[in-house]
Protein backbone atom coordinates (compact mmCIF):
# COMPACT_ATOMS: atom_id res chain seq x y z
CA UNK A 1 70.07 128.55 146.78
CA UNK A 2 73.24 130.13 145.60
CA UNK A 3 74.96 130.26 149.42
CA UNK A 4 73.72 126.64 150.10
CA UNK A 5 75.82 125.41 147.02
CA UNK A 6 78.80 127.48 148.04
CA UNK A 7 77.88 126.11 151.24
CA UNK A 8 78.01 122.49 150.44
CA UNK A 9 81.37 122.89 148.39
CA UNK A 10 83.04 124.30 151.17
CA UNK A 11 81.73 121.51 153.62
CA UNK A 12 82.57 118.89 150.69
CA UNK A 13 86.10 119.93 150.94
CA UNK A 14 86.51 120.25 154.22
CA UNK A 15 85.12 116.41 154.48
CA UNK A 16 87.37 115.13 151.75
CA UNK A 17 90.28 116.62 153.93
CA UNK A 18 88.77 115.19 157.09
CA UNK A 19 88.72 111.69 155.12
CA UNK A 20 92.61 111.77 153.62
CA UNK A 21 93.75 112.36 157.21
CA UNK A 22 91.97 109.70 158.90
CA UNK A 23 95.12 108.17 160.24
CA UNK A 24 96.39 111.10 161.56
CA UNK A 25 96.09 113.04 164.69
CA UNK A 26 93.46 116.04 165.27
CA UNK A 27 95.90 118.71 164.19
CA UNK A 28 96.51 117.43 161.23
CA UNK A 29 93.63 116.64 160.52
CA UNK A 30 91.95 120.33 161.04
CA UNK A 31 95.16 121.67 159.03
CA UNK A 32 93.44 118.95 155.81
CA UNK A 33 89.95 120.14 156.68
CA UNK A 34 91.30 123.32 156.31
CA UNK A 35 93.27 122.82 152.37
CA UNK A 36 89.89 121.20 151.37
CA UNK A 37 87.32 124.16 152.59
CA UNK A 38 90.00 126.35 150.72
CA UNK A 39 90.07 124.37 147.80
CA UNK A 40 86.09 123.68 147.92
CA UNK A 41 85.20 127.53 148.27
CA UNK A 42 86.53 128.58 144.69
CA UNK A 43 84.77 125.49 143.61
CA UNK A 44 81.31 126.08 145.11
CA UNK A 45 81.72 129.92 143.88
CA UNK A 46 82.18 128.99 140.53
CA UNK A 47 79.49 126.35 140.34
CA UNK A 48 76.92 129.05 142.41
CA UNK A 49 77.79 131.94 139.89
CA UNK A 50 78.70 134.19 143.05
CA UNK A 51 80.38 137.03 142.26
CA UNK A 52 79.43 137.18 138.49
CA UNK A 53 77.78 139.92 136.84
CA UNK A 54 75.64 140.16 133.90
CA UNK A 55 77.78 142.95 131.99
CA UNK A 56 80.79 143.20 130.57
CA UNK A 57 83.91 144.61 132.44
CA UNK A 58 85.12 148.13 131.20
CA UNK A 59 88.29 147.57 130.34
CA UNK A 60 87.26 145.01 127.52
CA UNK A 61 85.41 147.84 125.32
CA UNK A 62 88.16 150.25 126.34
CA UNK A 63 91.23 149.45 127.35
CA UNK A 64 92.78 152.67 128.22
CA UNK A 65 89.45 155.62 128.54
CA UNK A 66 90.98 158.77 126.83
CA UNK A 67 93.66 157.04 124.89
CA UNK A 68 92.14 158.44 121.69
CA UNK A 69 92.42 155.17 120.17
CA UNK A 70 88.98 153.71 121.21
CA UNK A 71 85.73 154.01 118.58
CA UNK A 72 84.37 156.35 121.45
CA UNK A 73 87.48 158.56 121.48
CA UNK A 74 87.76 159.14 117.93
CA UNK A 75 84.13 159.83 117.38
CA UNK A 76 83.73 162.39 120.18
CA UNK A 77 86.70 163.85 118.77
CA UNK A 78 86.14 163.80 115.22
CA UNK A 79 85.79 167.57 114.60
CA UNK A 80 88.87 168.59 116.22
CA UNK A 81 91.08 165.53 114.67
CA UNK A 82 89.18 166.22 111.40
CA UNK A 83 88.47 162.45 110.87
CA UNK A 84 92.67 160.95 111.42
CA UNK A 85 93.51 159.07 114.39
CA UNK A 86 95.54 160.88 117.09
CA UNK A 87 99.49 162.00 116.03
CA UNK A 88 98.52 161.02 112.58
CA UNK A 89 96.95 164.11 111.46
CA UNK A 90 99.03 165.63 108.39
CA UNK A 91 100.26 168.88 108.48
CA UNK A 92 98.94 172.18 106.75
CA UNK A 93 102.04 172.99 103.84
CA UNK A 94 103.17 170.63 101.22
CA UNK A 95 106.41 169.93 103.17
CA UNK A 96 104.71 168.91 106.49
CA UNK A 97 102.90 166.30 104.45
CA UNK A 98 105.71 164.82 103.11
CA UNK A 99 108.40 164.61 105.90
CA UNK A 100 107.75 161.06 106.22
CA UNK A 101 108.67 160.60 102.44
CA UNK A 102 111.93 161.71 102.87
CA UNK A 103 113.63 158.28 104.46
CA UNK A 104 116.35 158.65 107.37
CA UNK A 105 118.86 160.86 105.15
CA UNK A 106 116.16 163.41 104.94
């Protein structure tokens, strides 16, 4: 059923370019028939569902895989980042912690 809609929508256009070149001579005429089957096939695909799927894409739930920024990331590594996101994990001595305290003049 799917094809004969995407079908129809292609011959629809095709016919709709036929008809706005009626005055014109056969090359023209196949060159409109042409613009409408173009313009009917994205048309008839959209209306038939072709080419959609029923899951989401990838890159919606993670945009870049190994980042470390994704839920996924941090929770597969949580042991070794002890819980803090990636390049935000504090250091181990007093002044490491604080070396964003200090301003520019440092």
């Amino acid at each position: 059923m799917r094809k004969l809609i995407f079908m129809v929508f292609i011959a629809l256009g095709a016919l709709i370019g036929l008809i706005s070149a009626t005055n014109s001579d056969w090359g023209t005429r196949l060159v409109m028939m042409g613009v409408g089957a173009l313009f009917g096939a994205p048309i008839g695909g959209a209306l038939a569902s072709i080419g959609r799927k029923g899951r989401p894409l990838e890159w919606e739930e993670n945009p870049l895989p190994g980042s470390g920024t994704s839920s996924k990331d941090l929770v597969a590594n949580y042991w070794r980042d002890e819980g803090h996101p990636p390049f935000a994990k504090p250091g181990e001595s007093e002044d490491e912690m604080r070396r964003w305290d200090r301003g520019i003049s440092g």
